[in-house]
N, C-alpha and C. Protein backbone atom coordinates (compact mmCIF):
# COMPACT_ATOMS: atom_id res chain seq x y z
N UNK A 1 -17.29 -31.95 -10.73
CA UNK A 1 -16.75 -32.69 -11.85
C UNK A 1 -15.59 -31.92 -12.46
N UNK A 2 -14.57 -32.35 -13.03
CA UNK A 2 -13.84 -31.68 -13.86
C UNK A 2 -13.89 -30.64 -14.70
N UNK A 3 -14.83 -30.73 -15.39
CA UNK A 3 -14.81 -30.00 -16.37
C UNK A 3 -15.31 -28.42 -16.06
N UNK A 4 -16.17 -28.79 -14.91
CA UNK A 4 -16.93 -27.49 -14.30
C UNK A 4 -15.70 -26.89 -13.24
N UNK A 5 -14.15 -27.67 -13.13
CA UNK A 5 -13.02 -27.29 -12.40
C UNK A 5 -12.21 -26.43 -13.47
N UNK A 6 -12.72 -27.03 -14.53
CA UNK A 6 -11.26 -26.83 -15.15
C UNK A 6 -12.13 -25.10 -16.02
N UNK A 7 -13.41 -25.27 -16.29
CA UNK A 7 -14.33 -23.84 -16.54
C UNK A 7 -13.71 -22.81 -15.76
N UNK A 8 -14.17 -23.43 -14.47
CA UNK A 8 -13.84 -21.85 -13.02
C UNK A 8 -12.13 -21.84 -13.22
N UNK A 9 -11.45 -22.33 -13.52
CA UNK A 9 -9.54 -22.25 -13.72
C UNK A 9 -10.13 -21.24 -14.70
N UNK A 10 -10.45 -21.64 -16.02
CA UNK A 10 -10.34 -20.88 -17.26
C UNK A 10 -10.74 -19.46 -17.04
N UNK A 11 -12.30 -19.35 -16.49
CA UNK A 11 -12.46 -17.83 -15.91
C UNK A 11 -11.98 -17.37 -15.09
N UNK A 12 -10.90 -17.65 -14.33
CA UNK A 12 -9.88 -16.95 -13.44
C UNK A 12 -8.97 -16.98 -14.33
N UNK A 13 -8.39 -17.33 -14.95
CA UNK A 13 -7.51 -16.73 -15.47
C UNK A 13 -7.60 -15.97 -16.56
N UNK A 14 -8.70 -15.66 -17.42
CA UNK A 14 -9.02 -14.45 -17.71
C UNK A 14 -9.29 -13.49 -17.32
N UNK A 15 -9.49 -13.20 -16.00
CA UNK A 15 -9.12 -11.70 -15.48
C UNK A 15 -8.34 -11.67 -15.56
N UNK A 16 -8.47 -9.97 -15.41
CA UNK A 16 -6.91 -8.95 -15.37
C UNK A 16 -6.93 -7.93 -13.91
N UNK A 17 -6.19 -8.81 -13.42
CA UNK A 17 -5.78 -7.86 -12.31
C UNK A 17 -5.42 -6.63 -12.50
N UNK A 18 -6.38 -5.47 -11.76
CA UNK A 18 -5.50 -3.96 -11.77
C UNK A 18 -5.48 -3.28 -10.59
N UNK A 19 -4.36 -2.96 -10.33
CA UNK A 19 -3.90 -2.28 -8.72
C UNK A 19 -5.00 -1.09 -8.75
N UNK A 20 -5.05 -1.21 -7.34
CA UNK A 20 -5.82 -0.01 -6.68
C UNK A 20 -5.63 1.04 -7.28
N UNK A 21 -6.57 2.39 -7.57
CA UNK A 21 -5.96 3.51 -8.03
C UNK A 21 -5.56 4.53 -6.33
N UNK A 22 -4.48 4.99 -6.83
CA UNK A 22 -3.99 6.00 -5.88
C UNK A 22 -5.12 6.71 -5.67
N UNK A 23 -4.91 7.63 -4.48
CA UNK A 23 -5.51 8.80 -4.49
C UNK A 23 -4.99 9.79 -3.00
N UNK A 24 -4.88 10.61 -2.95
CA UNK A 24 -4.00 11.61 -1.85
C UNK A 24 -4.54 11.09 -0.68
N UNK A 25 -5.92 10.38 -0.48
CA UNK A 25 -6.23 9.55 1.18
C UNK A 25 -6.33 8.05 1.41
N UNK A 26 -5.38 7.82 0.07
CA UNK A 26 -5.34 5.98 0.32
C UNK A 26 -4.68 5.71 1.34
N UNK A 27 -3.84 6.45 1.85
CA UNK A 27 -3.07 6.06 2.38
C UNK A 27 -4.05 6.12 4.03
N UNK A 28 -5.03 6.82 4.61
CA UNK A 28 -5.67 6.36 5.41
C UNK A 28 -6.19 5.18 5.66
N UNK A 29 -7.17 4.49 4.63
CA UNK A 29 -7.08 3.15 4.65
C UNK A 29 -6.38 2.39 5.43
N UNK A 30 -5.05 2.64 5.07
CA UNK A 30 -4.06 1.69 5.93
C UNK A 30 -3.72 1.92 7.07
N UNK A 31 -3.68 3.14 7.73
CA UNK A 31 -3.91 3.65 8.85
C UNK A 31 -5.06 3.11 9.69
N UNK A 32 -6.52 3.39 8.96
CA UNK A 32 -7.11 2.98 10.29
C UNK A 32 -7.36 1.17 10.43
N UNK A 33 -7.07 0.58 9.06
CA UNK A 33 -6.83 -0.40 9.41
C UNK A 33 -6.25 -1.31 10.20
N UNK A 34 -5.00 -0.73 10.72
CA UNK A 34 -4.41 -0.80 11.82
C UNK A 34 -4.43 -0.28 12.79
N UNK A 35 -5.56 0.31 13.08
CA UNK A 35 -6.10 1.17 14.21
C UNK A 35 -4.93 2.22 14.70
N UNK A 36 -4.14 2.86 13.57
CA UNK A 36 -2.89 3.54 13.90
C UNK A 36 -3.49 5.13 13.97
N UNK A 37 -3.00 5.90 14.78
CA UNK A 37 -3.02 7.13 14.89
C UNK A 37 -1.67 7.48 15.16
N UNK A 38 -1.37 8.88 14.09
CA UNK A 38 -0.33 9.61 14.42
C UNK A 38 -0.43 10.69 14.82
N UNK A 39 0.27 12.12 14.96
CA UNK A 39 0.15 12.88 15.51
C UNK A 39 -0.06 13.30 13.93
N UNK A 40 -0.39 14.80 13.19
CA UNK A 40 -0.27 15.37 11.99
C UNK A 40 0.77 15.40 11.73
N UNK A 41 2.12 15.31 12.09
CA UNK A 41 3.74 15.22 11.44
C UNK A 41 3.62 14.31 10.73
N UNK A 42 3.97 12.72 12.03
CA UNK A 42 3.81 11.83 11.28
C UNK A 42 2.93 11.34 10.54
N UNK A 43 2.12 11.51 10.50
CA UNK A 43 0.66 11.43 9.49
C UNK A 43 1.47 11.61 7.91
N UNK A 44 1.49 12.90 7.85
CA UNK A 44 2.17 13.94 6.61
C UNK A 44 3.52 13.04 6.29
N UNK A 45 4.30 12.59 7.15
CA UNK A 45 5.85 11.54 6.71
C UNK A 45 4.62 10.26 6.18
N UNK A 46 3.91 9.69 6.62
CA UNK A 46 3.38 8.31 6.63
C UNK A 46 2.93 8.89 5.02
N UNK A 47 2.28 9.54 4.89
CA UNK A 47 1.32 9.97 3.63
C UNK A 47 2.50 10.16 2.55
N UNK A 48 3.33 10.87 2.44
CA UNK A 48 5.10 11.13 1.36
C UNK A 48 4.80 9.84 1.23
N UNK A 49 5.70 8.72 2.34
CA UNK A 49 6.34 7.65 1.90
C UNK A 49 5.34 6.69 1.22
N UNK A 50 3.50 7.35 1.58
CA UNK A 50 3.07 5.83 0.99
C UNK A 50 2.78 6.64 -0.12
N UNK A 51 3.30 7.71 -0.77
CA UNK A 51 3.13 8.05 -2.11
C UNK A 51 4.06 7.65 -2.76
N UNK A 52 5.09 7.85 -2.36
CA UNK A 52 6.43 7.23 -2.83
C UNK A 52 6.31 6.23 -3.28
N UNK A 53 6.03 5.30 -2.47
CA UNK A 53 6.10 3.68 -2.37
C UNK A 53 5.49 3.04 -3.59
N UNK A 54 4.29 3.77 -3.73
CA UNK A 54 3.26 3.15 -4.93
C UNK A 54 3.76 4.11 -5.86
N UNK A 55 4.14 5.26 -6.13
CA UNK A 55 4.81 5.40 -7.74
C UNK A 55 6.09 4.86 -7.87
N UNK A 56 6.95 4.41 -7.02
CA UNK A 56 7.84 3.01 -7.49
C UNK A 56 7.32 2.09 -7.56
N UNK A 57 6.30 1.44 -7.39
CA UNK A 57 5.54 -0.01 -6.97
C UNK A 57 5.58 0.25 -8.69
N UNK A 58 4.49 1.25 -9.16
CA UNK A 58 3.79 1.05 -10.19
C UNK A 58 5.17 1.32 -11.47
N UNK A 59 6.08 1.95 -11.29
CA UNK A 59 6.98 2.65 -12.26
C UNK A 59 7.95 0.87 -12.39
N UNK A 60 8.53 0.25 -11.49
CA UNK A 60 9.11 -0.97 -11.10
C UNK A 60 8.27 -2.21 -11.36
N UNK A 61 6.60 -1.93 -11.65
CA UNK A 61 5.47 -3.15 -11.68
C UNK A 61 6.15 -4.16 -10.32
N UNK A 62 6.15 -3.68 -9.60
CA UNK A 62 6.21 -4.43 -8.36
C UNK A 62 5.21 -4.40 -6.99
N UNK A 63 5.00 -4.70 -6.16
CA UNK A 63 4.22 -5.18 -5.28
C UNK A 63 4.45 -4.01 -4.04
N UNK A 64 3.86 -3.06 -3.50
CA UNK A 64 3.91 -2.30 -2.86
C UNK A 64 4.82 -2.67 -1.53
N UNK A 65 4.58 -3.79 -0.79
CA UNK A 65 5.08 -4.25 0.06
C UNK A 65 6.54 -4.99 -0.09
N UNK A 66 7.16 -4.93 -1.63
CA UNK A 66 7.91 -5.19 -2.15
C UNK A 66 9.32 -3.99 -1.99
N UNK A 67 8.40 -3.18 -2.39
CA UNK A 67 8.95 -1.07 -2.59
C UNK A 67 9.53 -0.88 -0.82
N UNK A 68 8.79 -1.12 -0.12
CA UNK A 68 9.04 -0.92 1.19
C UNK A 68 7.52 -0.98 2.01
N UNK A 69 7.94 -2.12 2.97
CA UNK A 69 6.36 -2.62 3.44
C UNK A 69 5.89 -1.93 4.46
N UNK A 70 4.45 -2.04 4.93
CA UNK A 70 3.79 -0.93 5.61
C UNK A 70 4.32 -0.93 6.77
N UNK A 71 5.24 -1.76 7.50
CA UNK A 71 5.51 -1.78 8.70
C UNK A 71 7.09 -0.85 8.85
N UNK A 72 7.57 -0.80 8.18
CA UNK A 72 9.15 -0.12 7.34
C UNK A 72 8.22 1.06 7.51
N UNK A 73 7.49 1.44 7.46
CA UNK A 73 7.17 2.96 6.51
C UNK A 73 6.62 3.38 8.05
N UNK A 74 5.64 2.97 8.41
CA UNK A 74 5.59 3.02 9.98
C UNK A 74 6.48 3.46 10.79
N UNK A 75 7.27 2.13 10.88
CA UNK A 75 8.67 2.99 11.41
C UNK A 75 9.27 4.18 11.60
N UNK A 76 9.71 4.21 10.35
CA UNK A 76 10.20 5.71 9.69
C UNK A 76 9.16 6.63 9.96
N UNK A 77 8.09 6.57 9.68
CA UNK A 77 7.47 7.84 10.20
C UNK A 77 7.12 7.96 11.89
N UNK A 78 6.81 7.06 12.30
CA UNK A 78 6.79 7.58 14.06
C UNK A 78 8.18 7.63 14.60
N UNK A 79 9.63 7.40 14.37
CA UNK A 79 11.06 7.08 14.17
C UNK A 79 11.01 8.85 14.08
N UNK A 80 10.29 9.64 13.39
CA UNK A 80 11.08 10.80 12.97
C UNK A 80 11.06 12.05 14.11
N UNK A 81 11.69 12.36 13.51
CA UNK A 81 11.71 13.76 15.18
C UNK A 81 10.82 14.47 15.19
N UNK A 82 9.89 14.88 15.87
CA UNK A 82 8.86 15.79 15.79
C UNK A 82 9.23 16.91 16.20
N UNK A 83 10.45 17.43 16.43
CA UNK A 83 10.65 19.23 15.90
C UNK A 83 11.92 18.91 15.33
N UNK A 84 12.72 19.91 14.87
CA UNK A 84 13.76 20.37 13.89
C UNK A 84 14.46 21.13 14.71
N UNK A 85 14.27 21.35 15.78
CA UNK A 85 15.14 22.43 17.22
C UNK A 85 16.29 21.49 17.51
């Protein structure tokens, strides 16, 4: 019925969405979610940029995948040279 539609609208929109909290191994999550393995370099580049990413996400109130999306960041980190020689 309506009214029991228009209830469940009303209690959704009283939540308050709040982003994930960081933490120095969130960024695994997304890793094995994608069944990704890097070597420890890129691991350590993947881990920077997804720190990066979310203190602009959060400093900008924008959408992480917005900042630069997980597949961009990917990139860039298996993209990078694994020595400095």
């Amino acid at each position: 019925e309506i009214k029991a539609v228009l209830d469940q609208s009303r209690d959704l929109c009283l939540k308050k969405y709040e982003k994930p909290r960081y933490t120095e191994t969130s960024y695994q999550i997304v890793l094995s979610r994608r069944n990704q393995v890097l070597s420890p370099l890129h691991e350590r580049i993947f881990a920077q940029l997804f720190k990066w990413r979310d203190s602009i996400a959060r400093k900008e109130d924008e959408s992480t995948g917005y900042v630069l999306p997980t597949d961009a960041m990917l990139q860039l980190a298996t993209k990078a040279p694994s020595n400095m020689a």
